[in-house]
Protein backbone atom coordinates (compact mmCIF):
# COMPACT_ATOMS: atom_id res chain seq x y z
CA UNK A 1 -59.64 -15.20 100.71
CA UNK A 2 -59.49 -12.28 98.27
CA UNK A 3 -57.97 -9.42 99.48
CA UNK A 4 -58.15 -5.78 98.30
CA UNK A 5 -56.68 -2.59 98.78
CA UNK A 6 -57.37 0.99 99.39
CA UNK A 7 -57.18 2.92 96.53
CA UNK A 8 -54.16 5.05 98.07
CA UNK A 9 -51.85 2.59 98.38
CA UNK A 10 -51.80 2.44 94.41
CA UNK A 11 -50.33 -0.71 94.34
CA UNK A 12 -49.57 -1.52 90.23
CA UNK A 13 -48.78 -4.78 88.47
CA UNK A 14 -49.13 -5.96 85.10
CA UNK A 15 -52.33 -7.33 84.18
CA UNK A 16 -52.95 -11.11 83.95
CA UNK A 17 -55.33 -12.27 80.89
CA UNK A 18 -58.34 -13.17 84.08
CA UNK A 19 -58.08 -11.32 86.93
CA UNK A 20 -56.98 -13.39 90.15
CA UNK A 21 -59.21 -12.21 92.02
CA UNK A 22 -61.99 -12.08 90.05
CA UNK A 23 -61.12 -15.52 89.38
CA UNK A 24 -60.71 -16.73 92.95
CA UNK A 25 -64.02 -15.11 93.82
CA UNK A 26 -66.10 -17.42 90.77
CA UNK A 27 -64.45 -20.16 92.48
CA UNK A 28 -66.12 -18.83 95.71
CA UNK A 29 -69.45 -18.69 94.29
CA UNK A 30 -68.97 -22.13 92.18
CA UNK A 31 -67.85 -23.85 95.69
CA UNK A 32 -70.79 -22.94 97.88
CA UNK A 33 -73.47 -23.40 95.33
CA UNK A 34 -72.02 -27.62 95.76
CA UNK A 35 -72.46 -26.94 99.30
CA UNK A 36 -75.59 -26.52 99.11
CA UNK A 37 -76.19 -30.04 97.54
CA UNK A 38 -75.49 -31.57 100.59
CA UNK A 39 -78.38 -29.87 102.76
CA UNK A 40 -80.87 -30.28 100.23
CA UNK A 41 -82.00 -32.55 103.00
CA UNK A 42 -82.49 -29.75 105.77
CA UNK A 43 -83.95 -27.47 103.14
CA UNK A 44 -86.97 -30.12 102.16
CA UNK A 45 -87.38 -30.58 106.12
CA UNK A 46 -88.13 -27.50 106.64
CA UNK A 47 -90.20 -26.55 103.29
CA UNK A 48 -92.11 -29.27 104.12
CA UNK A 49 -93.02 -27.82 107.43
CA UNK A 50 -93.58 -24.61 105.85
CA UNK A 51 -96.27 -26.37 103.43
CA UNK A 52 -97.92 -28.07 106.36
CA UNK A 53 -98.60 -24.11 107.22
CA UNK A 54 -99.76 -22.17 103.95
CA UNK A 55 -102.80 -23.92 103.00
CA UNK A 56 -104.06 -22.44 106.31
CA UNK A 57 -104.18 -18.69 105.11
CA UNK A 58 -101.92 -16.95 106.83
CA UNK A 59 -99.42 -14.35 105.33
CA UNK A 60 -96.11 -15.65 103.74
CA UNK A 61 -93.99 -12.53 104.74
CA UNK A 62 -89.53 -11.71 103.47
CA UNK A 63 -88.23 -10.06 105.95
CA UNK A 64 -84.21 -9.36 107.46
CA UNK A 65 -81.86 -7.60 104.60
CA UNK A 66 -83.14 -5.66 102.46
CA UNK A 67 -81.48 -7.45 99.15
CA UNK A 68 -82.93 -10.58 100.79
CA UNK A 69 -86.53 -8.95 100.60
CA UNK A 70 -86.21 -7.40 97.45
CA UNK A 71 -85.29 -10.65 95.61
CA UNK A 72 -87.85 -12.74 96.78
CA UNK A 73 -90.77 -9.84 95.89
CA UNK A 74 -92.88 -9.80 92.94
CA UNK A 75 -89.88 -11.76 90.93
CA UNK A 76 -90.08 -13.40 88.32
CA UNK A 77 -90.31 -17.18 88.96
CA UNK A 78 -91.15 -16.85 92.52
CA UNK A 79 -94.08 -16.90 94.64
CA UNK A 80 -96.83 -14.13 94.25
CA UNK A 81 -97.72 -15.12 97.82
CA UNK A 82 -94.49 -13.17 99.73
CA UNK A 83 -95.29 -9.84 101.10
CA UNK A 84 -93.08 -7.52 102.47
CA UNK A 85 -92.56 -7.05 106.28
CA UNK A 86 -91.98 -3.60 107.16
CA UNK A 87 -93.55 -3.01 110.22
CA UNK A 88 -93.62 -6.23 112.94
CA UNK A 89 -97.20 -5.46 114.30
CA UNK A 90 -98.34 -6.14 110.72
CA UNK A 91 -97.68 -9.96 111.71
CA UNK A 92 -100.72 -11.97 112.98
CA UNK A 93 -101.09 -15.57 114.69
CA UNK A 94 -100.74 -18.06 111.68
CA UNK A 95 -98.79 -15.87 109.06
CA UNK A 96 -95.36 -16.81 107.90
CA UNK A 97 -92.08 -15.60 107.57
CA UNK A 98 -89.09 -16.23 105.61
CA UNK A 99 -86.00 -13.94 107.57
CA UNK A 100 -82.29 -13.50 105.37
CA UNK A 101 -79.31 -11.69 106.81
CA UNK A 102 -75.92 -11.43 105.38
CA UNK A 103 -74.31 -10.72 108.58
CA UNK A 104 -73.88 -12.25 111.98
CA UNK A 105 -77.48 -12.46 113.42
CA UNK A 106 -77.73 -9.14 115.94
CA UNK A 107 -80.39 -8.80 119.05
CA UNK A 108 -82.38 -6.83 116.81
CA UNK A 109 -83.06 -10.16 114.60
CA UNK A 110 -83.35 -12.41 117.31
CA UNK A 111 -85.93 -10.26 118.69
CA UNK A 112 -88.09 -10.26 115.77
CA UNK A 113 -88.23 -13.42 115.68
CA UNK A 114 -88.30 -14.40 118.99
CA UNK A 115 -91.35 -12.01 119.17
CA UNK A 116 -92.85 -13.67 116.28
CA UNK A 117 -93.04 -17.36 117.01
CA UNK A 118 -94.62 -15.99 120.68
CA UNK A 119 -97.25 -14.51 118.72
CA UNK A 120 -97.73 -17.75 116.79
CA UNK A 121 -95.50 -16.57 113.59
CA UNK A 122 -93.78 -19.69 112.15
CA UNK A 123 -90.53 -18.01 110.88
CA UNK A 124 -87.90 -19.55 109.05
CA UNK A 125 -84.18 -17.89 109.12
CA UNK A 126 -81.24 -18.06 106.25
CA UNK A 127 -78.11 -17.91 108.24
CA UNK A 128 -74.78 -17.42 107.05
CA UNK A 129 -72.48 -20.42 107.99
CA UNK A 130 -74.87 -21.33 110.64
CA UNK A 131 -73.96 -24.07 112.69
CA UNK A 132 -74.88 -27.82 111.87
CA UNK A 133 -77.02 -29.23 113.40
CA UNK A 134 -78.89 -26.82 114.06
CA UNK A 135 -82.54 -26.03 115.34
CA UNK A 136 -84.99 -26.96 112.79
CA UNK A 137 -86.00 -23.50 111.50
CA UNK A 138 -82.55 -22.36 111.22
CA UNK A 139 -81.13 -23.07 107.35
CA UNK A 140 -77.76 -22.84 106.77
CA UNK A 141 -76.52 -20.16 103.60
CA UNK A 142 -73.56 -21.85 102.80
CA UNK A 143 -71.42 -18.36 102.49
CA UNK A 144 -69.70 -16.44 105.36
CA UNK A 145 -71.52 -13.06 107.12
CA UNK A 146 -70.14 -10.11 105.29
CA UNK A 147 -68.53 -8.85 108.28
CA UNK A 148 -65.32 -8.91 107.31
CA UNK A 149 -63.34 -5.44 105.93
CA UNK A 150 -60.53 -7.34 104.33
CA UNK A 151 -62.86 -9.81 102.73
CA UNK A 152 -64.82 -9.44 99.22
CA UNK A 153 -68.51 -10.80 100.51
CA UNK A 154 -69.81 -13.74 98.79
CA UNK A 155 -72.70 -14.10 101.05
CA UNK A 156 -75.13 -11.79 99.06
CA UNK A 157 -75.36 -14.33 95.98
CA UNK A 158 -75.53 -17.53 97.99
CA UNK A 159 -78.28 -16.25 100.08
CA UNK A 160 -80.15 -16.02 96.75
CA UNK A 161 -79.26 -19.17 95.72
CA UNK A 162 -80.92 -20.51 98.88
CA UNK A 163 -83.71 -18.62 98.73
CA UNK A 164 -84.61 -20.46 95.32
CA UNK A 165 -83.34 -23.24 96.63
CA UNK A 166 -85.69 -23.92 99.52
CA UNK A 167 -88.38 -22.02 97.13
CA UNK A 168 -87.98 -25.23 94.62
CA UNK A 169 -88.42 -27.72 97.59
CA UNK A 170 -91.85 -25.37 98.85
CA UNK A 171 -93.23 -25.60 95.69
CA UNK A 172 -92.57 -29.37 95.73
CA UNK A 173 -94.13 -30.12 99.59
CA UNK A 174 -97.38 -28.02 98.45
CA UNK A 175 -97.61 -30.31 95.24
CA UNK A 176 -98.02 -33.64 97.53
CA UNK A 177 -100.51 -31.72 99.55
CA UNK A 178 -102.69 -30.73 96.37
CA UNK A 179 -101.74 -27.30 95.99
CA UNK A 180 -99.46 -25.28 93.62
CA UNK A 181 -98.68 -21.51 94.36
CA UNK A 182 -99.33 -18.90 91.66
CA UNK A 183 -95.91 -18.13 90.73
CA UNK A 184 -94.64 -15.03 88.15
CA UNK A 185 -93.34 -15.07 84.85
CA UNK A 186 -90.72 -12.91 83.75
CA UNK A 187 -92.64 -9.04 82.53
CA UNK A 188 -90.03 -8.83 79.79
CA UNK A 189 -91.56 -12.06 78.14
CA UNK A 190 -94.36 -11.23 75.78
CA UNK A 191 -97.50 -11.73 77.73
CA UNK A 192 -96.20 -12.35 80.81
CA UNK A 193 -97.50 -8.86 82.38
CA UNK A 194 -100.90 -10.07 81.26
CA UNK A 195 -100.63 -13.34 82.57
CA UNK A 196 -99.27 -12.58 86.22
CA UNK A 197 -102.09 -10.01 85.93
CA UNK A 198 -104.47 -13.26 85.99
CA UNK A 199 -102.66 -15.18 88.01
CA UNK A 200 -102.50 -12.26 90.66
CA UNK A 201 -106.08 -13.16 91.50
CA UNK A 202 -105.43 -16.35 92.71
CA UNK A 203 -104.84 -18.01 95.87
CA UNK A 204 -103.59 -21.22 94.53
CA UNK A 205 -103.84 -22.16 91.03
CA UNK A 206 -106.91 -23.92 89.94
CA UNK A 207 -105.43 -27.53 88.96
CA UNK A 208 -102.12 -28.63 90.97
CA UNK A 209 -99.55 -30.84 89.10
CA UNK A 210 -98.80 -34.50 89.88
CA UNK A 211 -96.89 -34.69 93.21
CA UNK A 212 -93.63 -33.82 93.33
CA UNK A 213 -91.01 -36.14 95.06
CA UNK A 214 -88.70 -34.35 97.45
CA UNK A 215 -85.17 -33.30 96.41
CA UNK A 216 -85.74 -33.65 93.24
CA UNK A 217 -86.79 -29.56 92.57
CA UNK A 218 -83.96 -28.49 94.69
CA UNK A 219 -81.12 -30.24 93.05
CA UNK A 220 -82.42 -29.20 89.62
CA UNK A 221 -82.27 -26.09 90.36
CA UNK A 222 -78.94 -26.27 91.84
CA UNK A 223 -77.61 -28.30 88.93
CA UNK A 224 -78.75 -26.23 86.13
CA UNK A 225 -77.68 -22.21 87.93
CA UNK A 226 -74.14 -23.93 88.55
CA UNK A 227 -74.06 -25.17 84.44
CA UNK A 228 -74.47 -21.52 84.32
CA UNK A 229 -72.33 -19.81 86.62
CA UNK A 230 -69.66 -22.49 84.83
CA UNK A 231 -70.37 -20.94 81.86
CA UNK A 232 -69.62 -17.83 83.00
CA UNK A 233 -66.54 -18.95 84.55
CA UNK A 234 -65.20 -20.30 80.94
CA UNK A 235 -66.41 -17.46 79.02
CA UNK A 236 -66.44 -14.24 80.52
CA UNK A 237 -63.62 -13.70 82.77
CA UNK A 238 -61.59 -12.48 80.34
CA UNK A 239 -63.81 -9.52 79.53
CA UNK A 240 -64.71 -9.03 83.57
CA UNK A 241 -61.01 -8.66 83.87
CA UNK A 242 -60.88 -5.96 80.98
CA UNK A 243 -63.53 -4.52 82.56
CA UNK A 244 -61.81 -3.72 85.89
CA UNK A 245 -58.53 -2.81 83.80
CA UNK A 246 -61.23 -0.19 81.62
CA UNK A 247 -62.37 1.17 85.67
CA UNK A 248 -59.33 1.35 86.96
CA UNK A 249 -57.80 3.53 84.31
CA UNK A 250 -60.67 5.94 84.33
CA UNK A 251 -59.95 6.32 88.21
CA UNK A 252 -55.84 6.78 87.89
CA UNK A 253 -56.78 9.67 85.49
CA UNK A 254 -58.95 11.56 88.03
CA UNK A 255 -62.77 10.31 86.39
CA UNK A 256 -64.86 7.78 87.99
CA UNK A 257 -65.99 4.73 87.70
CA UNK A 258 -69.67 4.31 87.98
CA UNK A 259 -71.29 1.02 89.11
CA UNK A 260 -75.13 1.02 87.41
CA UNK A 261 -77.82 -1.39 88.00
CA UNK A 262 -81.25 -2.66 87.69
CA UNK A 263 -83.07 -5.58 89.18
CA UNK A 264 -84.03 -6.71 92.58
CA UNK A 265 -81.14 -7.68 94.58
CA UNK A 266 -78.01 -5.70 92.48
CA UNK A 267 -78.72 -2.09 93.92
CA UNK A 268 -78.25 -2.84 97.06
CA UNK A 269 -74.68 -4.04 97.30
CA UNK A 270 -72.71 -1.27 97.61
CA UNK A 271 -71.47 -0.67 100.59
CA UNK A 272 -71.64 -4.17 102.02
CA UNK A 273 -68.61 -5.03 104.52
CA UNK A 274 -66.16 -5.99 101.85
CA UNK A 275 -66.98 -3.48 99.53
CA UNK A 276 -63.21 -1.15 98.64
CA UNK A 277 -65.63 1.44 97.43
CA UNK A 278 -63.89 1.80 93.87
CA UNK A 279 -67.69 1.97 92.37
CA UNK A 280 -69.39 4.84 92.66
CA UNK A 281 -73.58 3.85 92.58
CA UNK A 282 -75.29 5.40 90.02
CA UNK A 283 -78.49 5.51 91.85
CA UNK A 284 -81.54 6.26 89.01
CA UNK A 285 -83.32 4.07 86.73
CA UNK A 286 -83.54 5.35 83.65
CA UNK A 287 -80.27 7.55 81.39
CA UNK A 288 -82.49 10.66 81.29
CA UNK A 289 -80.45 12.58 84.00
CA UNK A 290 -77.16 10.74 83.28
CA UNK A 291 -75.61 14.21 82.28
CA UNK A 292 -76.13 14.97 86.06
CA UNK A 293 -73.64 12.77 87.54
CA UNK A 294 -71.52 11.43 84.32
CA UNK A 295 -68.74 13.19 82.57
CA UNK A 296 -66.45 12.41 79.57
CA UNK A 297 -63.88 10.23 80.44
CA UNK A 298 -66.10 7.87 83.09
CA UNK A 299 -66.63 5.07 82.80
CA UNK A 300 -70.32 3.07 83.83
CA UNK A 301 -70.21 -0.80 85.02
CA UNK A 302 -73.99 -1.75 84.04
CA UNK A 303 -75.15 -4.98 85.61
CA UNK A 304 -79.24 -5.56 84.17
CA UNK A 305 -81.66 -7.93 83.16
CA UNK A 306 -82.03 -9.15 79.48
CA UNK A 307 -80.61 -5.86 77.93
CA UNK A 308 -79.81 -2.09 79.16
CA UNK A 309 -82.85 -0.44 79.94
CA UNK A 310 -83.59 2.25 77.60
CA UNK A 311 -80.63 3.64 75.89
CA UNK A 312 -78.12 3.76 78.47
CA UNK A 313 -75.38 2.90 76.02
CA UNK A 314 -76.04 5.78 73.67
CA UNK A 315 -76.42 8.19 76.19
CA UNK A 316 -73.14 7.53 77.95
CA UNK A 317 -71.38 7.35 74.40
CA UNK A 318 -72.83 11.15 73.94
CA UNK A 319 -71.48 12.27 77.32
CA UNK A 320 -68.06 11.20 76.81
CA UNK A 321 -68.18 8.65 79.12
CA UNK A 322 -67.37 4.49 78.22
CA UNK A 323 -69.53 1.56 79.72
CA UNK A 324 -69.58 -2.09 80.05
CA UNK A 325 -72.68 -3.80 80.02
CA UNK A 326 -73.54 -7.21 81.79
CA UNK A 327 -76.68 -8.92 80.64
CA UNK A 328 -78.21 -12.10 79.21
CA UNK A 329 -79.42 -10.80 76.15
CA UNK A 330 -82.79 -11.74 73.99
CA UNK A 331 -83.72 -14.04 71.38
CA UNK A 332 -83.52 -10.70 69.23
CA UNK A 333 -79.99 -9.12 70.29
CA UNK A 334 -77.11 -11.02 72.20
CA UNK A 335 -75.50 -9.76 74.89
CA UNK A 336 -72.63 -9.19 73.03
CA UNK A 337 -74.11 -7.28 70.74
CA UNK A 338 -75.26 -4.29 73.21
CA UNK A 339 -72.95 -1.79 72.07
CA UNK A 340 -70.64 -0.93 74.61
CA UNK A 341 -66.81 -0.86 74.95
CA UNK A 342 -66.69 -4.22 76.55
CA UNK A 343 -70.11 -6.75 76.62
CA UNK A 344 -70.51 -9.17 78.95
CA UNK A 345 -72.52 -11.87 78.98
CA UNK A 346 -74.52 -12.63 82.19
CA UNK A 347 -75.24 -16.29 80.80
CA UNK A 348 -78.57 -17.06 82.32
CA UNK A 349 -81.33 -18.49 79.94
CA UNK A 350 -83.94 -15.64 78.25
CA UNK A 351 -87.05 -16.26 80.33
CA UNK A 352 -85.07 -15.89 83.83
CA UNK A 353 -86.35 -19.53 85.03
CA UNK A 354 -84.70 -22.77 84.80
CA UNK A 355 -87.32 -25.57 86.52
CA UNK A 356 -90.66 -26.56 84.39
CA UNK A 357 -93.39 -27.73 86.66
CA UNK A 358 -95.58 -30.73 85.03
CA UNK A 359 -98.89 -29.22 84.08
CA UNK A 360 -98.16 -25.39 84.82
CA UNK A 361 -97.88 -22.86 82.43
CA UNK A 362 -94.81 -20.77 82.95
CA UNK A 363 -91.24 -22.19 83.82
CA UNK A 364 -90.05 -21.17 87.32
CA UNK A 365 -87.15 -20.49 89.78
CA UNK A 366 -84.98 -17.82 88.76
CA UNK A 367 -80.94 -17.52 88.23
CA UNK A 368 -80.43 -13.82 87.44
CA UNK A 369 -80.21 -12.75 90.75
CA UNK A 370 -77.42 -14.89 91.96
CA UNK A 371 -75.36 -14.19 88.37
CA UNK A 372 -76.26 -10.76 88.67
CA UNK A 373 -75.09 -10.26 92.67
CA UNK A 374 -72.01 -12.06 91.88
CA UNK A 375 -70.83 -9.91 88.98
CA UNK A 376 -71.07 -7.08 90.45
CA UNK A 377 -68.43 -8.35 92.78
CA UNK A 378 -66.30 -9.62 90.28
CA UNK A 379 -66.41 -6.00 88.13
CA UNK A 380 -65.21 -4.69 91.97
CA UNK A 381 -62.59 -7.60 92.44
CA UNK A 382 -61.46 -6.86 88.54
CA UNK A 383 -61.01 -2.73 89.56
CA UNK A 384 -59.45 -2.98 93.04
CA UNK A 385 -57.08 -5.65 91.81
CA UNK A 386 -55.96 -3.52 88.73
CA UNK A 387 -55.78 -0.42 91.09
């Protein structure tokens, strides 16, 4: 268990190379990504009945925390299919639904989908530590609810992982049935806006690769995000520690320590039970207004895609302020070569997908979201622990 404290209690001790609890929370992540091996099982059950359903037409809906939703949607290396549910009466007899939480389930989610399967919905739920065996459209997320104040969540990043997870094992029921979902490529890679913007016509793609055995999808996936999460483990802890060491300094001397982000899942952590609060959001997209909330002697924890979006370095360099940046980098500029005062590396493959399908076009399944999730806890382990 990591434990942090409040920022009042002050509570200072030399700094270790890695930061313990930055390095006891990688060891978090590393341990349930192997648990999931084991239900790779439950997750092909119940992709396969999902399969049995799609061909049929109805509406394959995200739905449950908002992260949850927002890294399933219009991602790269996932299904163009998913929609988001906002409003329940938008469900019909026959659609889908795949339901995430981080927390304990409350009324208001059994509800939902309670409502939902007696309107004919077939809804499938990711559960934090949910009990085994369980009923058959219950998967367990192998993580436990962020619902605990003393505890740094883990759950946000392993509900990710088993989003992909049971996306990998989808992908491989609707192969034996003929069919193979339109799925994105990354915008970033050259042509890929152009060629989602084709394959955004398409119900299922025109030819369907050889069948897929079951399993096999899944624990590739698996596999080749842990090589690198391990990676990042024996690589960048070091700097994720510095990092927190930079944050924590800037916060001792009265200046804050802004957390900065782009993606699909990483804005919305903050705040999660768990969450000390040493980051302060930066909540904008691009550095134009940076002047508005920054001043010298801040310091910005980035956590993006490939590189910082527009020059977010520069612009926090003219306002005084320092900043760490945490991406993967392109073919064209490292990672560590972004500029900042410390550069991580987020040590996911340029391209954001790490499963080639036989016969399709793009590669598939991405890892950024998990890596990304994850770091920003360690850059909040790293600060409260130097704090």
């Amino acid at each position: 268990m990591v434990r942090l404290y409040c920022l009042s209690l002050l509570i200072l001790a030399p700094l270790a190379p890695c930061s313990a609890a930055a390095t006891d929370y990688a060891a978090q992540i590393q341990d349930s990504l192997q648990a999931l091996v084991p239900l790779l099982p439950t997750y092909a059950a119940a992709a396969d009945t999902f399969a049995s359903r799609m061909p049929e037409g109805g509406t394959v809906w995200l739905a449950g925390d908002r992260g949850f939703v927002l890294e399933g949607l219009n991602r790269a290396g996932g299904l163009m299919a998913c929609k988001w549910l906002k409003k329940p009466e938008d469900l019909k007899a026959g659609d889908m639904v795949l339901y995430g939480v981080t927390g304990t389930p409350q009324p208001a989610d059994r509800e939902l989908l309670d409502a939902a399967g007696r309107a004919g919905v077939h809804w499938l739920a990711f559960i934090p530590n949910a009990p085994l065996p369980g009923p058959r459209n219950i998967l367990q997320v192998p993580a436990p609810p962020a619902d605990n104040p003393q505890r740094l969540p883990t759950v946000s990043p392993v509900l990710a992982a088993s989003l992909w997870t049971f996306t990998a094992e989808l992908v491989s029921a609707l192969t034996r049935r003929g069919k193979m979902p339109p799925m994105y490529q990354s915008v970033l890679v050259p042509g890929g806006r152009e060629r989602n913007a084709e394959h955004l016509k398409l119900k299922w793609e025109p030819q369907a690769p050889p069948p897929l055995p079951p399993l096999v999808l899944g624990r590739t996936y698996l596999a080749r995000l842990t090589n690198c999460w391990r990676t990042l483990r024996a690589t960048q802890l070091e700097k994720f520690a510095a990092a927190g060491k930079l944050a924590a300094e800037a916060i001792r001397a009265g200046h804050t320590a802004w957390y900065g982000s782009l993606g699909h899942l990483p804005p919305e952590l903050p705040g999660q039970t768990g969450d000390p609060g040493v980051l302060k959001p930066l909540k904008m997209n691009t550095p134009d207004k940076l002047a508005d909330f920054v001043k010298p002697g801040d310091v910005i924890l980035y956590v993006g895609y490939y590189e910082p979006y527009g020059p977010w370095v520069e612009r926090a360099h003219e306002l005084g302020a320092k900043i760490v940046t945490d991406v993967s980098g392109t073919p064209e500029r490292r990672a560590e070569d972004m500029g900042a005062e410390i550069n991580i590396n987020g040590c996911w493959p340029f391209g954001d997908a790490l499963i080639e399908i036989p016969g399709y076009d793009t590669q598939v399944l991405p890892p950024s979201g998990v890596i990304q999730s994850a770091a920003y806890w360690l850059l909040v382990a790293a600060t409260a622990e130097a704090l």
